[in-house]
N, C-alpha and C. Protein backbone atom coordinates (compact mmCIF):
# COMPACT_ATOMS: atom_id res chain seq x y z
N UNK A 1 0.84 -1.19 0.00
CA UNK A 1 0.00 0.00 0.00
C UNK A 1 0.88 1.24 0.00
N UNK A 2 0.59 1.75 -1.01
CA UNK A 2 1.42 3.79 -0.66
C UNK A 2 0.79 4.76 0.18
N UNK A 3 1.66 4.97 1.24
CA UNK A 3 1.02 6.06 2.48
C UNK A 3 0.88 7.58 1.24
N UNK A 4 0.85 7.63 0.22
CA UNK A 4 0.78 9.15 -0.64
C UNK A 4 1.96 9.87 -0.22
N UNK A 5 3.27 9.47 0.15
CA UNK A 5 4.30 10.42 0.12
C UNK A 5 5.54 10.58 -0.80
N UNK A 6 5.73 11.62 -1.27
CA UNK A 6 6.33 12.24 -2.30
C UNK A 6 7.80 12.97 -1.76
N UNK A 7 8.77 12.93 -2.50
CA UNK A 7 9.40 13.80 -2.41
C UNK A 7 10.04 14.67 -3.27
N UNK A 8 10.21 15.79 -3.03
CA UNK A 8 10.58 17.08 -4.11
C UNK A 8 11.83 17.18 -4.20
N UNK A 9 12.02 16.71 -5.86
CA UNK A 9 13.42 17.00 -6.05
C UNK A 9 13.73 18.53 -6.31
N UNK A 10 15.09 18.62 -6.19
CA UNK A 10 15.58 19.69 -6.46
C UNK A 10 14.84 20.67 -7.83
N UNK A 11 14.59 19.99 -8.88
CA UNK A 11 14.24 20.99 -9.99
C UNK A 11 12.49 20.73 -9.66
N UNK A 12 12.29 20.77 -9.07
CA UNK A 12 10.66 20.67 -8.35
C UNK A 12 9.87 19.36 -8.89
N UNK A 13 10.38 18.17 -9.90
CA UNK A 13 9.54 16.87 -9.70
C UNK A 13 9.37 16.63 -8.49
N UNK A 14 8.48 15.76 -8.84
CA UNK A 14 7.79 14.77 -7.59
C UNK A 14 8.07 13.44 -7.79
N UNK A 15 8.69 12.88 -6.89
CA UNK A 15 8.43 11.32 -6.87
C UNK A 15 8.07 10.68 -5.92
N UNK A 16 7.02 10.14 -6.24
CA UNK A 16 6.67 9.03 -5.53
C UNK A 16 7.15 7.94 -4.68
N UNK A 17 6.94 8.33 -3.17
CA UNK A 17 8.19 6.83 -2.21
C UNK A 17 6.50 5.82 -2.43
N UNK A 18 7.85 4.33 -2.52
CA UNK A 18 7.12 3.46 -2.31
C UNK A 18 7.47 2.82 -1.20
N UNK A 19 6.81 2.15 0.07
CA UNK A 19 6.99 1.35 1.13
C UNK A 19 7.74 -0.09 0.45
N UNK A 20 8.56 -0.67 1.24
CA UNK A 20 9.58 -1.61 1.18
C UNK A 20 10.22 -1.84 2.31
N UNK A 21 10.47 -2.88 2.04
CA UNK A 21 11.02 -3.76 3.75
C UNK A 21 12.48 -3.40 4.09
N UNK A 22 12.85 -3.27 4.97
CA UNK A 22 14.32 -3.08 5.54
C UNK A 22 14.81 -4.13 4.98
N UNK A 23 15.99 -3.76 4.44
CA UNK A 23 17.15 -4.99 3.91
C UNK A 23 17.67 -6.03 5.47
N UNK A 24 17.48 -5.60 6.34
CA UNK A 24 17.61 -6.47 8.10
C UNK A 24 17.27 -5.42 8.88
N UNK A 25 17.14 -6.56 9.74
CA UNK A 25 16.76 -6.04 11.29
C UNK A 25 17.99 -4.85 11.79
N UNK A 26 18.77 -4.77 11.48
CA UNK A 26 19.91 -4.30 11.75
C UNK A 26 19.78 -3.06 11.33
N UNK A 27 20.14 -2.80 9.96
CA UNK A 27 20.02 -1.54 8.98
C UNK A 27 18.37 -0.60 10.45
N UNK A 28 17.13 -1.51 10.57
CA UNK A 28 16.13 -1.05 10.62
C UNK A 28 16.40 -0.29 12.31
N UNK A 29 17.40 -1.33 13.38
CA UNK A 29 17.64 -0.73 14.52
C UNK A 29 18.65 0.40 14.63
N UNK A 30 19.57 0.74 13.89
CA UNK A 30 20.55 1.76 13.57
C UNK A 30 20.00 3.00 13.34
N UNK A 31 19.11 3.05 12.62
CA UNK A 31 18.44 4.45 11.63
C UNK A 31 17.33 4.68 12.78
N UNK A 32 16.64 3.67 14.06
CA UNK A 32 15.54 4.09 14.59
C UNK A 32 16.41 4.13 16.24
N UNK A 33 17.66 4.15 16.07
CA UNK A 33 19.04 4.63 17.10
C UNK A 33 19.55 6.21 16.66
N UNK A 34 19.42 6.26 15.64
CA UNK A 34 20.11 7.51 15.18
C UNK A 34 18.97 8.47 15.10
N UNK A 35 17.77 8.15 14.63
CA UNK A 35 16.91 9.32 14.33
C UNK A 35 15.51 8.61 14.67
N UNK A 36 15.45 8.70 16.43
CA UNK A 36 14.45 8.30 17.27
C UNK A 36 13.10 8.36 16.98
N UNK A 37 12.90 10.06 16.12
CA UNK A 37 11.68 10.64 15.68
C UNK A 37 11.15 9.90 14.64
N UNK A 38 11.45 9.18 14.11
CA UNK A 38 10.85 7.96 13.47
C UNK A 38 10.15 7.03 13.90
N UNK A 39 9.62 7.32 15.45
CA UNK A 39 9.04 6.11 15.88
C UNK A 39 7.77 7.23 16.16
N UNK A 40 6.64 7.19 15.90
CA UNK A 40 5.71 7.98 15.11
C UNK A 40 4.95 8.38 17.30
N UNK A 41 5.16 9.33 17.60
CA UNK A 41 5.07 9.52 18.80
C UNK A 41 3.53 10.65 18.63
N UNK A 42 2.92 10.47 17.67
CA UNK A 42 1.83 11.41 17.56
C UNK A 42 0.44 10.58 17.43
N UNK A 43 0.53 9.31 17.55
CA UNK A 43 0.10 8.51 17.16
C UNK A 43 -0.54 8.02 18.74
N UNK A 44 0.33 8.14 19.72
CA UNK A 44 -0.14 7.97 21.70
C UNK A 44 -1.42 9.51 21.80
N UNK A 45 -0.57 10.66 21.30
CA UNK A 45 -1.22 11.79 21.77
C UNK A 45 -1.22 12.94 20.84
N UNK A 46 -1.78 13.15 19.77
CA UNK A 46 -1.61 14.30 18.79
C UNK A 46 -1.53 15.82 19.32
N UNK A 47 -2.01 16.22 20.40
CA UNK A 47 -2.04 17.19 20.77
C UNK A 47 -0.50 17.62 21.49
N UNK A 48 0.30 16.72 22.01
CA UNK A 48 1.30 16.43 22.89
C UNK A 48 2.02 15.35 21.90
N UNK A 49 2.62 15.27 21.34
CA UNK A 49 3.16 13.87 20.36
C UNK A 49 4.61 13.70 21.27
N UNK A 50 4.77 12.31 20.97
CA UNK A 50 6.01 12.24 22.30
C UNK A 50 7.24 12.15 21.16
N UNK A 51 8.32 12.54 21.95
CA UNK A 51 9.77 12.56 21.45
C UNK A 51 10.28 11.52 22.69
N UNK A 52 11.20 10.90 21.26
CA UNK A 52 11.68 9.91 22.43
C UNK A 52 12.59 10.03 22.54
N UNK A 53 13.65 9.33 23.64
CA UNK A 53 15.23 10.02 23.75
C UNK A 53 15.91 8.33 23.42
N UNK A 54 16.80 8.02 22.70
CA UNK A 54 17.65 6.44 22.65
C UNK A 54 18.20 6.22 23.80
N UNK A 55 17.88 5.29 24.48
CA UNK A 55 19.17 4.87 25.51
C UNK A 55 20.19 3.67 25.36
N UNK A 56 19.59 2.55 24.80
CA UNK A 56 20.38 1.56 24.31
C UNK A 56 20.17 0.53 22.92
N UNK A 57 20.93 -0.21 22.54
CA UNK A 57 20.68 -1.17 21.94
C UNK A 57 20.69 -2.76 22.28
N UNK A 58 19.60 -3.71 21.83
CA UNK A 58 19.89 -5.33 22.34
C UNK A 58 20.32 -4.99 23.63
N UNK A 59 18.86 -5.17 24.33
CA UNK A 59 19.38 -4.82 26.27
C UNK A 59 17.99 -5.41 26.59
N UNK A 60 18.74 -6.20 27.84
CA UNK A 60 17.70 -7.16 28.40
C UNK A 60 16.00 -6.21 29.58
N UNK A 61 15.87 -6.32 29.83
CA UNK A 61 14.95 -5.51 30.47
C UNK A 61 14.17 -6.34 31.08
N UNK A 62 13.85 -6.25 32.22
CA UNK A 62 12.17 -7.51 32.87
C UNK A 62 11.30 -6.71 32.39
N UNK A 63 10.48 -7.94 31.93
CA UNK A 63 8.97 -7.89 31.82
C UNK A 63 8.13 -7.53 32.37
N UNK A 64 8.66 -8.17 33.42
CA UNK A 64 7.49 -8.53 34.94
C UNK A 64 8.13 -8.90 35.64
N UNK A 65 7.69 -8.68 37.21
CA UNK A 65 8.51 -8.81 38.28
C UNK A 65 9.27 -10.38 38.26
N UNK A 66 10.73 -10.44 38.08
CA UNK A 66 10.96 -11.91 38.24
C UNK A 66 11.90 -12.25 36.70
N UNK A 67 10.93 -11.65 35.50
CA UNK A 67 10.93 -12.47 34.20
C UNK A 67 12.22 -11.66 33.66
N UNK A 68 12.49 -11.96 32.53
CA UNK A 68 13.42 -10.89 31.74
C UNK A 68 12.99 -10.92 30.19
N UNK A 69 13.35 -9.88 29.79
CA UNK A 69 12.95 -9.71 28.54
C UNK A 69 13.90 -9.14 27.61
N UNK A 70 14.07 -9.47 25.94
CA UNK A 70 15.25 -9.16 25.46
C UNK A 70 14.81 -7.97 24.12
N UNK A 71 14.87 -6.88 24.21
CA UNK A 71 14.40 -5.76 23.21
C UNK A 71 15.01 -5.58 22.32
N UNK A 72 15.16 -5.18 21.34
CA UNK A 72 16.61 -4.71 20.11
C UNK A 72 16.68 -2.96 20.63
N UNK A 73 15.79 -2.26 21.18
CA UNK A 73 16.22 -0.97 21.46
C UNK A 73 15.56 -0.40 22.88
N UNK A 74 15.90 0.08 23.73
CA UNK A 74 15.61 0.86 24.76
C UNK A 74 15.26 2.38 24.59
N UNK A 75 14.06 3.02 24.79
CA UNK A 75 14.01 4.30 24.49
C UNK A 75 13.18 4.59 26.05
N UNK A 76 13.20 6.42 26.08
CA UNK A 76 12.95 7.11 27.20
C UNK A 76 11.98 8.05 26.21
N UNK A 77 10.17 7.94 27.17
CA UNK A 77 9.53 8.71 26.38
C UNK A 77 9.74 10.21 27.84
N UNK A 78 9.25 10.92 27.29
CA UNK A 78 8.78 12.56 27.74
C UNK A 78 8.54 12.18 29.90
N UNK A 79 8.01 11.46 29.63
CA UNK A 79 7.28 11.51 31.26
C UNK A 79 8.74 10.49 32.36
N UNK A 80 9.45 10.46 31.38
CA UNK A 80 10.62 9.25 31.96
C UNK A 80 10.16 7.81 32.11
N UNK A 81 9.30 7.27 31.21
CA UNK A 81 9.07 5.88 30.93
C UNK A 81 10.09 4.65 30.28
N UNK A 82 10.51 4.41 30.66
CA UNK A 82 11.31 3.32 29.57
C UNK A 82 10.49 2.32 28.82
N UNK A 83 10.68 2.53 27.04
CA UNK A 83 9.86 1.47 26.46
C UNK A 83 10.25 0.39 25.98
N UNK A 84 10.75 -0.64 25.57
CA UNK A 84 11.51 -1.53 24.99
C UNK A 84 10.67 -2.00 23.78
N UNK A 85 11.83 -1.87 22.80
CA UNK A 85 10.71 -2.09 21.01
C UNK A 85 11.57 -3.07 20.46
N UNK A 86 10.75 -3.83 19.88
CA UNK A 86 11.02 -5.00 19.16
C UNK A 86 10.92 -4.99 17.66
N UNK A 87 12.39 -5.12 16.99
CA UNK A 87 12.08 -4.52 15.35
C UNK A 87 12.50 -6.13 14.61
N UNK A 88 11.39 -6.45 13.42
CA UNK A 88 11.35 -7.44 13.39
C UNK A 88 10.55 -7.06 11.90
């Protein structure tokens, strides 16, 4: 499916992005390490859209009291939450 986004080249065409899969998991945790705002934070609260801050990569985290759990990224939203996201 095409979300309708375009981008403007320099001599003012338009082209058309098409959606496509990350070449790996890897490439996909790097780019959402480097440029956090890609993880669509308007989507919890449009009025307030959250920015998230990176804290780590592949880091274990509990689940639940007791359990452990293994994330590919650690992020810190606005209120000091830690979220753990799974890119796959």
């Amino acid at each position: 499916m095409n979300p309708g986004i375009f981008l403007i080249q320099p001599n003012g065409d338009l082209v058309e992005m098409n959606e496509t899969p990350y070449d790996s998991e890897d490439l996909l945790q790097t780019l959402l390490a480097k440029y956090p705002s890609l993880l669509a934070g308007n989507q919890i609260d449009p009025q307030a859209p959250r920015k998230w801050l990176f804290i780590e990569r592949e880091s274990a985290i509990p689940s639940m009291e007791g359990g452990s759990g293994r994330h590919a990224l650690i992020v810190m939203d606005p209120s000091k939450l830690f979220n753990g996201l799974s890119c796959q």
